[in-house]
N, C-alpha and C. Protein backbone atom coordinates (compact mmCIF):
# COMPACT_ATOMS: atom_id res chain seq x y z
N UNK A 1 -14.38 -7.40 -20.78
CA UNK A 1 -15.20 -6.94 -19.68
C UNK A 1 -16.32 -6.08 -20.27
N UNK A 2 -17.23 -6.21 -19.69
CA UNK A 2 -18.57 -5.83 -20.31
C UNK A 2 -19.88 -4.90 -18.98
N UNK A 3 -20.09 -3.89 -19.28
CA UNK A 3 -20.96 -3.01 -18.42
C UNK A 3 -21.79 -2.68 -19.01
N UNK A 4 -23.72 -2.79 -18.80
CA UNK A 4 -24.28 -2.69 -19.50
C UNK A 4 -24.92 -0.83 -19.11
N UNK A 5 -25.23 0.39 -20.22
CA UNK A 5 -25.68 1.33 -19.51
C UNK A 5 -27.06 1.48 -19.51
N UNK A 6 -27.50 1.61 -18.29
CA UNK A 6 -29.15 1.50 -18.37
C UNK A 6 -29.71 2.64 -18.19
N UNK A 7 -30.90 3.17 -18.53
CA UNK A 7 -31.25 4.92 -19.34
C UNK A 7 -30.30 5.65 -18.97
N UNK A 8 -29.30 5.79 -19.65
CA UNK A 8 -28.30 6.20 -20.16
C UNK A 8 -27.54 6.95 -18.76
N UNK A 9 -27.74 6.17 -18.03
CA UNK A 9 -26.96 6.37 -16.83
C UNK A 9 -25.09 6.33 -16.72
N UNK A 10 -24.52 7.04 -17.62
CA UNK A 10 -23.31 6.81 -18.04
C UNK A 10 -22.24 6.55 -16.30
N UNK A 11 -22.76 7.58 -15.65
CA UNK A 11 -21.58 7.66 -14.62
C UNK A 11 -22.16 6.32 -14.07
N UNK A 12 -23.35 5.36 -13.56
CA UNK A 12 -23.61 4.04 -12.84
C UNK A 12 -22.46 3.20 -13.48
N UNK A 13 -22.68 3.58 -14.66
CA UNK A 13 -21.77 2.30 -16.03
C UNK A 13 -20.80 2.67 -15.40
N UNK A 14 -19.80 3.97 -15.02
CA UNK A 14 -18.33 3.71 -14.93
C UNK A 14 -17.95 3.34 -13.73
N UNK A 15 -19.09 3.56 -12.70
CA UNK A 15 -18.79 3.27 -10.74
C UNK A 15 -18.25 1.45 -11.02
N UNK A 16 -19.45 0.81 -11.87
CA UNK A 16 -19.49 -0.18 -12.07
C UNK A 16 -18.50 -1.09 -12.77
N UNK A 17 -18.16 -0.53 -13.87
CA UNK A 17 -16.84 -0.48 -14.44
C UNK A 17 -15.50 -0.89 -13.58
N UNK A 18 -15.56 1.02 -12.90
CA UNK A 18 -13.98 0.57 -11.96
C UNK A 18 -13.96 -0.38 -10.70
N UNK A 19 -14.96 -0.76 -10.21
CA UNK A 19 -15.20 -1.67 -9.34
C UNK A 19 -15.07 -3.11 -10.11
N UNK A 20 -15.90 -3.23 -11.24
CA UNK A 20 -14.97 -4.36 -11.67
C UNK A 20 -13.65 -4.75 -12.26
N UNK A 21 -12.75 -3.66 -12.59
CA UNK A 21 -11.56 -3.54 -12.58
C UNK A 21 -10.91 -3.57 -11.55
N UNK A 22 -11.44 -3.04 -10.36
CA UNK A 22 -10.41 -3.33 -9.23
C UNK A 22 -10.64 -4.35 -8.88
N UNK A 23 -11.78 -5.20 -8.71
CA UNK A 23 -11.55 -6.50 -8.84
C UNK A 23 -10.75 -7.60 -9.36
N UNK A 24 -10.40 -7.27 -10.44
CA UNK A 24 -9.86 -8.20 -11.44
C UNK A 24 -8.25 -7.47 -11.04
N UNK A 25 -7.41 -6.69 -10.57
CA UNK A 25 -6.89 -6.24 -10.50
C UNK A 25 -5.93 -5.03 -11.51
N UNK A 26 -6.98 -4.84 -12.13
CA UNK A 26 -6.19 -4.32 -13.43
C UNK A 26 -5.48 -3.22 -12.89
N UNK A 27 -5.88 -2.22 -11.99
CA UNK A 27 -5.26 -0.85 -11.88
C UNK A 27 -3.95 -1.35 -11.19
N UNK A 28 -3.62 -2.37 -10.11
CA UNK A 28 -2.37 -2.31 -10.01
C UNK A 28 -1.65 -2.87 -10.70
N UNK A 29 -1.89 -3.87 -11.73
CA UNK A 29 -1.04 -4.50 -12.95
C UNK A 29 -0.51 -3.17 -13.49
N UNK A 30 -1.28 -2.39 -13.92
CA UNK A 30 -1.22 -1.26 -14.61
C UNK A 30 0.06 -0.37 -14.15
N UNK A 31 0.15 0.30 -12.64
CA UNK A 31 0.59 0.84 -11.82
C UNK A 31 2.44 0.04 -12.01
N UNK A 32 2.02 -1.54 -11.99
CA UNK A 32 3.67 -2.02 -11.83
C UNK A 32 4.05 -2.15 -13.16
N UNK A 33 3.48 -1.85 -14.41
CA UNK A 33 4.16 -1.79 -15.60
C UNK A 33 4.23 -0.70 -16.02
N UNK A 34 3.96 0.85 -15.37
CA UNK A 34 4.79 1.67 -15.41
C UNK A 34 5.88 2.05 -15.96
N UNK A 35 6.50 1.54 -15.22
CA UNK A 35 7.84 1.48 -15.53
C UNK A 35 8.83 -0.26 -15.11
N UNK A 36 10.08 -0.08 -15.88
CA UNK A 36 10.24 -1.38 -16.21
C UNK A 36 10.92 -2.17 -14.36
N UNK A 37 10.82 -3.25 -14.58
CA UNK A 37 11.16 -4.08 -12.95
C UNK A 37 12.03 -5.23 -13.25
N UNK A 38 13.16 -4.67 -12.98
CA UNK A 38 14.54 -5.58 -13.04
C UNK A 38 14.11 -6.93 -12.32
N UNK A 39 14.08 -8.07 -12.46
CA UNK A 39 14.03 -8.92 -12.43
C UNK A 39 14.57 -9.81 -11.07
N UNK A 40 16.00 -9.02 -10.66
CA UNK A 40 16.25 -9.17 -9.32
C UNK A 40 15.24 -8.63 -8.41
N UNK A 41 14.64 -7.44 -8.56
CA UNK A 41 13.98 -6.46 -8.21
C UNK A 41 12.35 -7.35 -7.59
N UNK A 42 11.96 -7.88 -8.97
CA UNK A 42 10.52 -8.34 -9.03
C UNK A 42 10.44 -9.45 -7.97
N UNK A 43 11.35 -10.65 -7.66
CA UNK A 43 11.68 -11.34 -6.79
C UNK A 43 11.73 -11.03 -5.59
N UNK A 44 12.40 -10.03 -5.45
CA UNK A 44 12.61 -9.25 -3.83
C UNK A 44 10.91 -9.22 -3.31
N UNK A 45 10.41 -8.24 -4.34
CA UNK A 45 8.88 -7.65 -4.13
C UNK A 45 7.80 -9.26 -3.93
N UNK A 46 7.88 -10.10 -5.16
CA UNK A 46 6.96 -11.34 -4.72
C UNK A 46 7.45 -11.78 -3.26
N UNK A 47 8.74 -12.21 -3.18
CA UNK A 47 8.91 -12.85 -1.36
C UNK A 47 8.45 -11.64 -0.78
N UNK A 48 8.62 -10.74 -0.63
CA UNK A 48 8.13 -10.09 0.43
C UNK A 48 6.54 -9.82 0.70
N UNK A 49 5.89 -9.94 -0.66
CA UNK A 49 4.40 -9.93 -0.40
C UNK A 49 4.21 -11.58 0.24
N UNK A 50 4.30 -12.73 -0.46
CA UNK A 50 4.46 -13.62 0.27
C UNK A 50 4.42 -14.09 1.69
N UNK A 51 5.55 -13.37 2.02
CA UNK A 51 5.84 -13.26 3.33
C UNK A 51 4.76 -12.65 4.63
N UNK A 52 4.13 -11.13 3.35
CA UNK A 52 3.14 -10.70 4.37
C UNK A 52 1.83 -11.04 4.66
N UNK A 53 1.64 -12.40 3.11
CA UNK A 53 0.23 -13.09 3.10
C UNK A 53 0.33 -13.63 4.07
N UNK A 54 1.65 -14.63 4.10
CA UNK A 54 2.05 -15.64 5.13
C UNK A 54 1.20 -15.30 6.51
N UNK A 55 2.15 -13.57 6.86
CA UNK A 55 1.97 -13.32 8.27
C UNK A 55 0.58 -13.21 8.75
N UNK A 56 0.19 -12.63 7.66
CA UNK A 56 -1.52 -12.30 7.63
C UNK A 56 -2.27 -13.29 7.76
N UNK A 57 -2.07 -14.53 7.24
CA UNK A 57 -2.76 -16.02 7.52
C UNK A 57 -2.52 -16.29 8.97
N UNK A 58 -1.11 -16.10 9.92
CA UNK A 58 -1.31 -17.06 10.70
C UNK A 58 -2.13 -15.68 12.06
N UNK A 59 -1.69 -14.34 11.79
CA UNK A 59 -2.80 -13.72 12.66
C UNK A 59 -4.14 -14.00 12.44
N UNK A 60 -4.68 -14.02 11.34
CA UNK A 60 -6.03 -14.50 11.34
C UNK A 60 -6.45 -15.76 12.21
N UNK A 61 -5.16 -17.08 12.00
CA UNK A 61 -5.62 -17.77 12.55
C UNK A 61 -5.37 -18.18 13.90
N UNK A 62 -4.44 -17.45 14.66
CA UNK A 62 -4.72 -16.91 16.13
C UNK A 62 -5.57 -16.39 16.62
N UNK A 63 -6.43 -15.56 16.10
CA UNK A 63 -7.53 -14.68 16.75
C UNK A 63 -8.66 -15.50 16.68
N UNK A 64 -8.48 -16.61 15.32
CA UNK A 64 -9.87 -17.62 15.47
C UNK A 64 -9.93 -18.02 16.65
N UNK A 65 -8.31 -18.74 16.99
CA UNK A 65 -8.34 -19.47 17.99
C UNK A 65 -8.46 -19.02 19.48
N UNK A 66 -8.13 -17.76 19.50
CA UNK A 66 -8.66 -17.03 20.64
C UNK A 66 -7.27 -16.82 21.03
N UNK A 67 -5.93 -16.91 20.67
CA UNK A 67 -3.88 -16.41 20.96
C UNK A 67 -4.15 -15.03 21.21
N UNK A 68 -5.17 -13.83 20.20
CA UNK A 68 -4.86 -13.14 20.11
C UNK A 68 -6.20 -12.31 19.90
N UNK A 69 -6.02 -11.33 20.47
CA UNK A 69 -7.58 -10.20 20.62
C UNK A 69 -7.52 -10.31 19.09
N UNK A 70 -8.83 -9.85 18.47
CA UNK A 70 -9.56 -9.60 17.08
C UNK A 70 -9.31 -8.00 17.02
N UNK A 71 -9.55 -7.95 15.96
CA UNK A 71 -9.02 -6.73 15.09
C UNK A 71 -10.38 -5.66 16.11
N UNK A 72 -8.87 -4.36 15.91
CA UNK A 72 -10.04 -3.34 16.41
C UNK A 72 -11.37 -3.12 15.86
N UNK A 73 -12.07 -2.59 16.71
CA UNK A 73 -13.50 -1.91 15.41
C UNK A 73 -13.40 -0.17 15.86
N UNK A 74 -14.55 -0.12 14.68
CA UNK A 74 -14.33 1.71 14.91
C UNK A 74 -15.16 2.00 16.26
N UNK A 75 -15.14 3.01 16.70
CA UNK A 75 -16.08 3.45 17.51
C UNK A 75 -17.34 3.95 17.36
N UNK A 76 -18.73 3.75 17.31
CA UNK A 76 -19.50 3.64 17.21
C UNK A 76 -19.99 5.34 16.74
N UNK A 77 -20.99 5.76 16.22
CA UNK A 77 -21.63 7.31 15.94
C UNK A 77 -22.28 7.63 16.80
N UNK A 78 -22.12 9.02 17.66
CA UNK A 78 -23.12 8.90 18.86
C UNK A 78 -23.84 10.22 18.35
């Protein structure tokens, strides 16, 4: 991974940086090798994210379809 610094704008380089790291996901790779993840353990955690992509796909695709109101929004700045 590569950030270029331009007149020597060090802190732009690192905004830029951790934004492309959280992209790529490095900080939570990071976060789950911590410490070590029993193997029964790691299984539990993939189905259950799974599970919540799952759920997350089919609300999305209720609200396309109009099953289900769309996500709140904030309230406006007055």
């Amino acid at each position: 991974m590569q950030v270029l610094v331009r007149d020597n704008n060090v802190d732009q380089a690192l905004r830029v940086l951790k934004k492309k790291m959280q992209r790529e996901g490095l900080f939570r790779e990071m976060k789950e090798r911590r410490a070590y993840e029993k193997p029964s353990e790691r299984r539990v955690r993939e189905k259950a994210q799974a599970i919540s992509r799952h759920r997350k796909a089919a609300r999305k695709q209720m609200q396309r379809e109009g099953l289900l109101p769309g996500p709140k929004r904030a309230a406006a700045a007055r």
